[in-house]
Protein backbone atom coordinates (compact mmCIF):
# COMPACT_ATOMS: atom_id res chain seq x y z
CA UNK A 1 111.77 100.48 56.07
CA UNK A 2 114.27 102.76 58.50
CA UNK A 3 113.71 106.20 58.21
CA UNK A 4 116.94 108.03 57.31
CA UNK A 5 117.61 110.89 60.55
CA UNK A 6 119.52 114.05 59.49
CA UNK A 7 122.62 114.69 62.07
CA UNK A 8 122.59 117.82 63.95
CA UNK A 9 124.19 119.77 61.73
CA UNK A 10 122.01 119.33 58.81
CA UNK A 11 119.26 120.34 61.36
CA UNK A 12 120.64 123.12 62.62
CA UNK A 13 121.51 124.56 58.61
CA UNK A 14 117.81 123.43 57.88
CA UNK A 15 116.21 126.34 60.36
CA UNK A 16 118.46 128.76 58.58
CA UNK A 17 115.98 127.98 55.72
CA UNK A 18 112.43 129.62 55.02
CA UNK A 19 110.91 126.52 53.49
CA UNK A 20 107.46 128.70 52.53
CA UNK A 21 110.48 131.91 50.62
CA UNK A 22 111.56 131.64 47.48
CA UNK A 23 114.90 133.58 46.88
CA UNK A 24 116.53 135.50 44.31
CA UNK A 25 119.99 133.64 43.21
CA UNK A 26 122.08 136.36 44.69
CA UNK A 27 119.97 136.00 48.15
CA UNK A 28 119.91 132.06 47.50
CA UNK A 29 123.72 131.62 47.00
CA UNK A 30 124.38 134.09 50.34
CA UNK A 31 122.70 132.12 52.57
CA UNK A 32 124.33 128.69 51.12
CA UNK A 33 127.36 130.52 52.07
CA UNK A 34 125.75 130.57 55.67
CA UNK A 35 124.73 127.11 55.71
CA UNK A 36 127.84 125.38 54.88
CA UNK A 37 129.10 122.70 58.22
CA UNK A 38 131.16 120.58 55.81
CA UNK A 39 134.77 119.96 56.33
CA UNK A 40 135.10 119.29 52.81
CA UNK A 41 135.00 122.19 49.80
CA UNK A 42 131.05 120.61 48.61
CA UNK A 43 129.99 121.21 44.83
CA UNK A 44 126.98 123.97 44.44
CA UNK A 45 124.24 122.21 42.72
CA UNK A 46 121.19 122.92 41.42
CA UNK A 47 118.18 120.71 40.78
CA UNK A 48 115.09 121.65 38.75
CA UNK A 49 112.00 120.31 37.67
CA UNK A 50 111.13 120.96 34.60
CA UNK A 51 107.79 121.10 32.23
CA UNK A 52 108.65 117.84 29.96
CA UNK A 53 111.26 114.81 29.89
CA UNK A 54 113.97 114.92 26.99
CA UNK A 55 114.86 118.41 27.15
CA UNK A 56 119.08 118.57 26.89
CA UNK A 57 121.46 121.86 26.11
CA UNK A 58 124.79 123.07 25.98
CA UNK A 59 125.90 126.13 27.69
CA UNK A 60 129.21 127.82 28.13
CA UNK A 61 129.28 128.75 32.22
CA UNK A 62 131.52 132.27 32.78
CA UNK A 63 133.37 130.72 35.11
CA UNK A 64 135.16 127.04 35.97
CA UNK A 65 133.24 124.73 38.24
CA UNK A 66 135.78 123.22 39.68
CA UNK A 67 135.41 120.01 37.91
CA UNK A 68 137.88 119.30 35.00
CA UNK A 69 136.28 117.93 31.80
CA UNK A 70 137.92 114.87 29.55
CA UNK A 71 137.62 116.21 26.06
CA UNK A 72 138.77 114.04 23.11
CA UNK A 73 138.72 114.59 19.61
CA UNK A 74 138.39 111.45 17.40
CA UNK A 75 141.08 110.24 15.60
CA UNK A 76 142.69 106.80 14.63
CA UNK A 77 144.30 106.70 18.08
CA UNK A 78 141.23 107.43 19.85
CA UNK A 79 139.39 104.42 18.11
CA UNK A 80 141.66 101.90 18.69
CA UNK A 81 141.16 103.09 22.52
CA UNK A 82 137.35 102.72 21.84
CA UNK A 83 137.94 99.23 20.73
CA UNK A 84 139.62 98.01 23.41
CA UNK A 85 137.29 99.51 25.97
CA UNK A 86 139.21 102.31 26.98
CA UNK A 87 136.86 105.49 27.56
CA UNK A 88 138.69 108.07 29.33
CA UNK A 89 137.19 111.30 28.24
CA UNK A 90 133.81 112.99 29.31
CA UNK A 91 133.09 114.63 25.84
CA UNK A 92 134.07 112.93 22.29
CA UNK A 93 134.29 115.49 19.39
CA UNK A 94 134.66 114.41 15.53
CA UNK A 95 135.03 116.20 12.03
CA UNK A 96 131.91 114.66 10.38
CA UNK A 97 134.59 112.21 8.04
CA UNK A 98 134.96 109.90 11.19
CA UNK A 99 131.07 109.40 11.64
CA UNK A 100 130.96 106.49 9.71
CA UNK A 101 134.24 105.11 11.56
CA UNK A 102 132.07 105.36 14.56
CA UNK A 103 129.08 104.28 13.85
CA UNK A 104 129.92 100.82 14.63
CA UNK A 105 130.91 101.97 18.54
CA UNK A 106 126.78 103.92 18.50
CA UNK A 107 126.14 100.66 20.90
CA UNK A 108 129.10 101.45 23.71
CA UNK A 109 128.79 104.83 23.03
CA UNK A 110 125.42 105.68 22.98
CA UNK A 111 124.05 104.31 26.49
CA UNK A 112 126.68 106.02 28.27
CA UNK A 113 126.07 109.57 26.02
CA UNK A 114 129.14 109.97 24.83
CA UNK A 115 127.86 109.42 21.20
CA UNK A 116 128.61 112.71 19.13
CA UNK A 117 125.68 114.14 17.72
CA UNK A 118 124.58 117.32 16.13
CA UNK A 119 121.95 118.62 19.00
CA UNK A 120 124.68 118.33 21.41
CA UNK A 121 127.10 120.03 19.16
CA UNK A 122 129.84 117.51 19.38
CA UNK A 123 130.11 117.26 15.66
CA UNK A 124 131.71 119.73 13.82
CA UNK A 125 133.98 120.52 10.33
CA UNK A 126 136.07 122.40 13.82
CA UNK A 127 136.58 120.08 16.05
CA UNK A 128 139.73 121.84 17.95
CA UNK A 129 137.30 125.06 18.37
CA UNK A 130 134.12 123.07 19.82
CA UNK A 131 137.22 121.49 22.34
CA UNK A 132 138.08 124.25 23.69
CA UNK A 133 134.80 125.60 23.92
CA UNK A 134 133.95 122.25 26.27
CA UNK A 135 137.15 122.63 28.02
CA UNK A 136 136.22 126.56 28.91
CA UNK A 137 133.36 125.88 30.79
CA UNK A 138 131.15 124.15 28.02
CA UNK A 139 128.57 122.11 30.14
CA UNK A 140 125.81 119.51 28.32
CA UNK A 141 122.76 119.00 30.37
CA UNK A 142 119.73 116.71 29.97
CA UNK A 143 116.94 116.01 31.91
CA UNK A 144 116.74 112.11 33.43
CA UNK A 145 115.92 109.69 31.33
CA UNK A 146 112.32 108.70 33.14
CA UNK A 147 111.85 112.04 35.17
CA UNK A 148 111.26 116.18 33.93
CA UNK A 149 114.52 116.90 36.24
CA UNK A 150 117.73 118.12 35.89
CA UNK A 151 120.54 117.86 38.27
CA UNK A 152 123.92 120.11 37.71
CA UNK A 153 126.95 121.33 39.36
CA UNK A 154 127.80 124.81 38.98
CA UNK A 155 130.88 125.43 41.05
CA UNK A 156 132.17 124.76 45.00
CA UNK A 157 131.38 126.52 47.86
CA UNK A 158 135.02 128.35 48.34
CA UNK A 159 133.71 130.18 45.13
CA UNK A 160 133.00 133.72 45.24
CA UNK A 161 129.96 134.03 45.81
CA UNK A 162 129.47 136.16 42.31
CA UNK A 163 131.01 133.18 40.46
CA UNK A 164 128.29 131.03 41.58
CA UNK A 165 125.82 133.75 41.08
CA UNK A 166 127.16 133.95 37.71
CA UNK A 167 126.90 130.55 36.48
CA UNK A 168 123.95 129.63 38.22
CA UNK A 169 122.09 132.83 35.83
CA UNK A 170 124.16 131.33 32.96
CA UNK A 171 122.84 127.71 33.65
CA UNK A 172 118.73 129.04 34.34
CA UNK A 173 118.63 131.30 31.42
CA UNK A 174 120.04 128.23 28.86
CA UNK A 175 117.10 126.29 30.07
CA UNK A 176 114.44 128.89 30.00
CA UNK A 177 112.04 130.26 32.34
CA UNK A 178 109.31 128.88 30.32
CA UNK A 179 110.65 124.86 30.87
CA UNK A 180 111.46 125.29 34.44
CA UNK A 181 108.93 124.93 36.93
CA UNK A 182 110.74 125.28 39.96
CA UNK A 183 114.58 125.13 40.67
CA UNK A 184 116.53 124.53 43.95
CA UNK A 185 119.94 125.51 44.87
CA UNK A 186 122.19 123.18 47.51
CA UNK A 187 125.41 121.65 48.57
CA UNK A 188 126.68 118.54 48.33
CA UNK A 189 125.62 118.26 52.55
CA UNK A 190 123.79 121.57 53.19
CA UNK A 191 119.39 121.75 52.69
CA UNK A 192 117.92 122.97 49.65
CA UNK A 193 117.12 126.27 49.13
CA UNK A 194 114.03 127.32 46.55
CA UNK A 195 114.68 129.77 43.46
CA UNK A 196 112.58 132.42 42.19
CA UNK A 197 112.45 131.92 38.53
């Protein structure tokens, strides 16, 4: 098997790094800020590990993270779209009337996650009001399906740095301190850099 080599850059960004320091997310996010050699605007991620598999959330982030979210609530339209294949939305929403309407799509739906369900809030008597709620800055998360980790974006790095501070907090705190068991905070390019939780 060929070991993968890091370029040059990704070296140089990795000695900015204490690997045995854990830092706060303000001090964390600052130096991210430092390590960035991308020509590209990268997405701020964070990846934790976590005490159990299965554990999934909602949370509404303060601020945008760059990445626009498909929300669609169901209707006759939106079911005839279904049928033919057509998913083009991130985050389906129903009035509880059209549950048994979509029960029959539970098999396309389901293995992709875009089933609505009552843990992930996606079914509601209110459906415009949990839309825009999704639209804001709602963000589902869930560990992996065979692994205790979760994986999220939380904004890019041409972000102030506060707005990453901010939803970074946001994102930690919906979790818990008590699940997470250690949490990292990166770029799409740059090295990882360890949270204190």
């Amino acid at each position: 098997m060929k070991v993968k080599v890091r370029g040059k850059k990704y070296q140089k960004s990795k000695k900015q790094v204490d690997g045995k320091k854990t830092y706060s997310v303000k001090d964390g996010v600052s130096l991210l800020k430092k390590l960035k050699f991308a020509k590209f605007d990268e997405s701020v991620e964070l990846h934790l590990n976590v005490d159990e598999i299965g554990l999934k959330g909602e949370v509404e982030l303060p601020h945008s993270t760059g990445k626009t979210t498909k929300v669609k609530i169901v209707d006759d339209k939106v079911l005839e779209d279904i049928e033919k294949g057509k998913l083009d939305f991130d985050i389906l929403i129903t009035h509880p009337q059209y549950m048994p309407k979509l029960a029959r799509f539970a098999k396309v739906l389901g293995p992709k996650g875009l089933m609505p369900n009552p843990k992930a809030g996606t079914i509601s008597p209110k459906p415009e009001e949990v839309a825009k709620k999704f639209s804001k800055g709602g963000v589902r998360w869930k560990t992996e399906a065979k692994a205790p980790i979760i994986h999220q974006m939380i904004g890019k790095i041409s972000n102030d740095e506060k707005v990453i501070e901010d939803n970074a907090s946001a994102f930690l705190s919906s979790i818990g301190k008590n699940h997470i068991l250690s949490a990292f905070i990166k770029t799409t390019m740059s090295p990882s850099v360890k949270l204190q939780i």
